[in-house]
C-alpha atoms as a PDB file:
ATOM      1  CA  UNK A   1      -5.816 -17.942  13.147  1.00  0.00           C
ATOM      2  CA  UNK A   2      -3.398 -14.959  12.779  1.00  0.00           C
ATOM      3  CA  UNK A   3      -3.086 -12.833  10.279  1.00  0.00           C
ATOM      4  CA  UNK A   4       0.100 -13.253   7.733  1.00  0.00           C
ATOM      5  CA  UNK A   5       2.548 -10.736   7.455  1.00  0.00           C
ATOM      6  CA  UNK A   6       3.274 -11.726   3.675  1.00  0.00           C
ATOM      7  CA  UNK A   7       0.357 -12.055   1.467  1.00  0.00           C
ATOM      8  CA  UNK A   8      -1.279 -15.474   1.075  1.00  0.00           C
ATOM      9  CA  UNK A   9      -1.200 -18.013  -1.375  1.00  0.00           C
ATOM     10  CA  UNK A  10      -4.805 -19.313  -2.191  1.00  0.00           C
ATOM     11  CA  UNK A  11      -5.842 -18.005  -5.382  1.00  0.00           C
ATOM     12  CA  UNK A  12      -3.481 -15.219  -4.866  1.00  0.00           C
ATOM     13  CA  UNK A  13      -0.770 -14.241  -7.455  1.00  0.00           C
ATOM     14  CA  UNK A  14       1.787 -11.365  -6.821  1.00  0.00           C
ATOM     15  CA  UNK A  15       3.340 -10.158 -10.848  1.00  0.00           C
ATOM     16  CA  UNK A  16       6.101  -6.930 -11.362  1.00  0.00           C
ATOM     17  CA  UNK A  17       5.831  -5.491 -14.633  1.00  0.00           C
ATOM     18  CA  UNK A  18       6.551  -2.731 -15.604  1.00  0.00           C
ATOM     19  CA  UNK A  19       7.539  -0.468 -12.605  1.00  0.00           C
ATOM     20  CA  UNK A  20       4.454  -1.838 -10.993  1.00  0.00           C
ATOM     21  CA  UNK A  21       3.545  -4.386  -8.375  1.00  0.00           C
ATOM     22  CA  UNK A  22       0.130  -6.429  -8.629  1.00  0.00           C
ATOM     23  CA  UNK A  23      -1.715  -9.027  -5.935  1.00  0.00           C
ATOM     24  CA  UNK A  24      -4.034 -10.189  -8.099  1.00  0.00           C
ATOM     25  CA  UNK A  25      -6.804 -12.413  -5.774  1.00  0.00           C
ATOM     26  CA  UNK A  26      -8.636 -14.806  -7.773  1.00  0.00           C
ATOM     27  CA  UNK A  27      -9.169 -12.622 -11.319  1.00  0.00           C
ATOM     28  CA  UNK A  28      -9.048  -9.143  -9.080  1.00  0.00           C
ATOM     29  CA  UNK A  29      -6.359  -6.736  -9.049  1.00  0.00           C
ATOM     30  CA  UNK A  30      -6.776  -5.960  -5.217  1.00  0.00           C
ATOM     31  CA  UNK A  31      -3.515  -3.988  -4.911  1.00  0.00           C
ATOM     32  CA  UNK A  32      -2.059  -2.543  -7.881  1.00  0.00           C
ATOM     33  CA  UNK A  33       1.263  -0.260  -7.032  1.00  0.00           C
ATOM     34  CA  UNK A  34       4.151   1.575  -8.006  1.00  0.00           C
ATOM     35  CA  UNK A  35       6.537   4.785  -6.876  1.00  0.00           C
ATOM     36  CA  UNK A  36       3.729   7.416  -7.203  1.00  0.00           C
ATOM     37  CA  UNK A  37       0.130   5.399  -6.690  1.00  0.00           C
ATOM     38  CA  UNK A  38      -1.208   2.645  -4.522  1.00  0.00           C
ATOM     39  CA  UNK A  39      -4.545   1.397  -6.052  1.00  0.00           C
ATOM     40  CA  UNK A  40      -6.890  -0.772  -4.164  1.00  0.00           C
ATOM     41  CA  UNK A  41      -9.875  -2.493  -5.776  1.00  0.00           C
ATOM     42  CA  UNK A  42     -12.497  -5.222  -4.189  1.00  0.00           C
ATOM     43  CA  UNK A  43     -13.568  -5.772  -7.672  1.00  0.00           C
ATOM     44  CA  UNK A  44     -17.197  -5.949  -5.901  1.00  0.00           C
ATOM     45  CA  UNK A  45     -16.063  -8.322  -3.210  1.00  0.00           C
ATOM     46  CA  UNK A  46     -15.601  -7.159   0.267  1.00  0.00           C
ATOM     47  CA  UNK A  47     -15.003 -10.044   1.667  1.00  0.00           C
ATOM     48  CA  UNK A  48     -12.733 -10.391   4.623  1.00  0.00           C
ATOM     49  CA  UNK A  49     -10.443 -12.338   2.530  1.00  0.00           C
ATOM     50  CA  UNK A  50     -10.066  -9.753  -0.018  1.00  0.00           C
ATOM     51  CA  UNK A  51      -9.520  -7.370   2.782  1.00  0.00           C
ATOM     52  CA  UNK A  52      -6.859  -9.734   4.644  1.00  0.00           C
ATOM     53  CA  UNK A  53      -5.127  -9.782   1.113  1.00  0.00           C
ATOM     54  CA  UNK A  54      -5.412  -5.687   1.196  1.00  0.00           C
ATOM     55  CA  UNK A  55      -3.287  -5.515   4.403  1.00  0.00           C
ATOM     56  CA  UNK A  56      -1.195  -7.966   3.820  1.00  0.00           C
ATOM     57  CA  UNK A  57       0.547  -6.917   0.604  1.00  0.00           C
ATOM     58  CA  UNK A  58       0.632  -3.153   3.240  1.00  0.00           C
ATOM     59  CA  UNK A  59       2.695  -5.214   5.455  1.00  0.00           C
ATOM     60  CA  UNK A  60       5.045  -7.268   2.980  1.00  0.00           C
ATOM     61  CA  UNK A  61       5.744  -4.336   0.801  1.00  0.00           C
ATOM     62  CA  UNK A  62       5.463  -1.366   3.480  1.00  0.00           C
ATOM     63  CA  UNK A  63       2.781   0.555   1.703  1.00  0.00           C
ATOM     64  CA  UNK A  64       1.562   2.000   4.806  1.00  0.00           C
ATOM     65  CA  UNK A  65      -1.937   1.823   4.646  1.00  0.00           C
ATOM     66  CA  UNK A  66      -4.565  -0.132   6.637  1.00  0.00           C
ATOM     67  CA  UNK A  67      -8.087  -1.208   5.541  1.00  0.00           C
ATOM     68  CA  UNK A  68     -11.022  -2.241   7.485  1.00  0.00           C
ATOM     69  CA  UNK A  69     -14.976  -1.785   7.923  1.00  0.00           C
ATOM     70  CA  UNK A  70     -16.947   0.013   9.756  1.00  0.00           C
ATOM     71  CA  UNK A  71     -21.095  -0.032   9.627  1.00  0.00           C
ATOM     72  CA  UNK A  72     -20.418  -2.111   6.353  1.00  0.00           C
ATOM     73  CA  UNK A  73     -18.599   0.629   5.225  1.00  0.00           C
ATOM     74  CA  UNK A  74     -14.906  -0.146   3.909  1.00  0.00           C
ATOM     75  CA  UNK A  75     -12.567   2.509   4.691  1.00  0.00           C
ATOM     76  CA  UNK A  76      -8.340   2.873   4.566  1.00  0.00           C
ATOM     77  CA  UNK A  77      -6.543   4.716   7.249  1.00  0.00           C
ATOM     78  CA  UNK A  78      -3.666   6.087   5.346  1.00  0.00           C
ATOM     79  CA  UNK A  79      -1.414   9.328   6.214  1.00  0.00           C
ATOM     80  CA  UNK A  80      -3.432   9.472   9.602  1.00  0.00           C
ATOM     81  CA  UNK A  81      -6.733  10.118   7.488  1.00  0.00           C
ATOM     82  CA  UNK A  82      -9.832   7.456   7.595  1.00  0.00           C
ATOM     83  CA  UNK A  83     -10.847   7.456   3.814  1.00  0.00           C
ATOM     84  CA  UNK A  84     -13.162   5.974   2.179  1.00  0.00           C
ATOM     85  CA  UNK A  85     -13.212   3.246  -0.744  1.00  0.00           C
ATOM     86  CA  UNK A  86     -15.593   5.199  -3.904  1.00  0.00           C
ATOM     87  CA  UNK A  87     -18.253   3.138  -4.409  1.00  0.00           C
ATOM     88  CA  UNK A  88     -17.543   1.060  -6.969  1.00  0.00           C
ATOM     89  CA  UNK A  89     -15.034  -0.722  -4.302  1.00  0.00           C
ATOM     90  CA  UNK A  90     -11.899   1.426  -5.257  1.00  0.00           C
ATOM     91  CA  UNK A  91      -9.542   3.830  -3.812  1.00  0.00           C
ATOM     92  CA  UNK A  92      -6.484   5.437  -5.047  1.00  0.00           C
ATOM     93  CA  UNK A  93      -3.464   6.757  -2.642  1.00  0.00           C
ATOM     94  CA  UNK A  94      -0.693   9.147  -3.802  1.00  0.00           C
ATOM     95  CA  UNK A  95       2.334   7.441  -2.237  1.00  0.00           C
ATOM     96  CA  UNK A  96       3.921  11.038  -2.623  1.00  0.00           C
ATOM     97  CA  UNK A  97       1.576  12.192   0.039  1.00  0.00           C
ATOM     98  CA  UNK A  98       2.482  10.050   2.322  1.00  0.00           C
ATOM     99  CA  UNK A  99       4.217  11.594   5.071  1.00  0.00           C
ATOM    100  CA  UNK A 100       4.323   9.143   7.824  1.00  0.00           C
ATOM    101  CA  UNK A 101       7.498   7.705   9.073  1.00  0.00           C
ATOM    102  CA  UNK A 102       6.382   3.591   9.703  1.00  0.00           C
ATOM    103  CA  UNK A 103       4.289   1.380   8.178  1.00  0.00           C
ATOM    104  CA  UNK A 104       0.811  -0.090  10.338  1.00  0.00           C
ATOM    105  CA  UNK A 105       3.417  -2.652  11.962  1.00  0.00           C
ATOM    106  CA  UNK A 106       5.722  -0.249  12.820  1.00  0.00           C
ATOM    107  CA  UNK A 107       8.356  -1.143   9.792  1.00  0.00           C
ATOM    108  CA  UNK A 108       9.947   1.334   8.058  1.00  0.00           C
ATOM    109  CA  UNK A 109       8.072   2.879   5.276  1.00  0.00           C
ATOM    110  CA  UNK A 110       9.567   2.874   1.942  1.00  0.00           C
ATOM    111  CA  UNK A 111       8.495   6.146  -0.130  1.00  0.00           C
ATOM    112  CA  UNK A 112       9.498   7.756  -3.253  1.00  0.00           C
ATOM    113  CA  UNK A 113      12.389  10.398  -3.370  1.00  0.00           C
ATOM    114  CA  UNK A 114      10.750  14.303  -4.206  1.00  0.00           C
ATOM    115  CA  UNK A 115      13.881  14.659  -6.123  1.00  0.00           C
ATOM    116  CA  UNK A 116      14.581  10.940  -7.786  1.00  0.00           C
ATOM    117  CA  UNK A 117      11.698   8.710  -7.461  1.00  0.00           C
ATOM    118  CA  UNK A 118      13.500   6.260  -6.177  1.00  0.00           C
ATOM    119  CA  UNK A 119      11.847   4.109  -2.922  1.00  0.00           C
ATOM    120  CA  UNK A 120      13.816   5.068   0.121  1.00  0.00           C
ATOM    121  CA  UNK A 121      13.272   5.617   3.447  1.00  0.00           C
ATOM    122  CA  UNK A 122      14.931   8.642   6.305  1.00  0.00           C
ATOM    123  CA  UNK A 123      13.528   8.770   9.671  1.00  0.00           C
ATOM    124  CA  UNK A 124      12.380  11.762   9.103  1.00  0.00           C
ATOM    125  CA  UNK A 125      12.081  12.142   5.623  1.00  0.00           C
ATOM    126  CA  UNK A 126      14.273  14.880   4.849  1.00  0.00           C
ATOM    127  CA  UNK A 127      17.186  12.664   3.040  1.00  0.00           C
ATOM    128  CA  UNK A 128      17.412  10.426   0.175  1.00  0.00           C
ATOM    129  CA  UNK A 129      19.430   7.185   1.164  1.00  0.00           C
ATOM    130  CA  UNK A 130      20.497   6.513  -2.395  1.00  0.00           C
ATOM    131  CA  UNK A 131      23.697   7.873  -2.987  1.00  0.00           C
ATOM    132  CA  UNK A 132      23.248   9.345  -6.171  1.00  0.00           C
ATOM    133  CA  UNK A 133      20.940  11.822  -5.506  1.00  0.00           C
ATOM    134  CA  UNK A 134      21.828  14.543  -3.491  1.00  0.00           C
ATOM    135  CA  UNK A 135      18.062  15.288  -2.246  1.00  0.00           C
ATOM    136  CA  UNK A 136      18.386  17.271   1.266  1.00  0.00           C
ATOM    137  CA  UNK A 137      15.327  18.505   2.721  1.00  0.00           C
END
């Protein structure tokens, strides 16, 4: 069977509060997010479900990050880096860091504004798209 592009529904809830997005998988926060900082947390479980859950809120919400194993080991590719999850089963991602252009499925990558925060996306980066802010790289 395929993977989803939106994530799944068993056991899985998806809650904004706040400013911030959460996929909670059975009692785990497994993707916490908001304009500045993507967290991702196995809560001790790296299962291939909770890692299927991982990549598929990165593909419904354009995070643009990608995890998977290697020798056991559970790393992200993010930003063209392999990093890997701290060993209590966590990892934290600047989203302002992120300087790629597309998201692992080749969507457009929604990032925070330098200048207003906001989520936007330029082909190259180097524009805001909301029309307030008058951000020009």
């Amino acid at each position: 069977m395929g993977q989803q592009q939106k994530v799944g529904r068993v056991a899985t809830n998806v809650y904004k509060e706040d400013g911030s997005t959460r996929v909670i998988y059975h009692e785990t926060k497994v993707v916490q997010f908001d304009n500045d900082l993507i967290v991702l947390n196995t809560g001790g479980w790296k299962t291939p479900t909770t890692k299927t859950r991982m990549n598929q809120a990165a593909s419904q919400f354009n995070l643009g990050y990608r995890v998977y194993q290697e020798n056991f080991e559970w790393f992200v590719r993010w930003n063209g880096e392999s990093l890997p999850f701290d060993e209590d089963g966590t990892i934290e991602l600047e989203r302002a860091a992120y300087s790629g252009t597309f998201a692992w499925d080749g969507e457009p990558a929604y990032i925070p504004c330098p200048e207003c925060g906001e989520l936007t996306w330029s082909v190259k980066l180097s524009q805001c798209q909301r029309q307030s802010c008058r951000f020009i790289d």
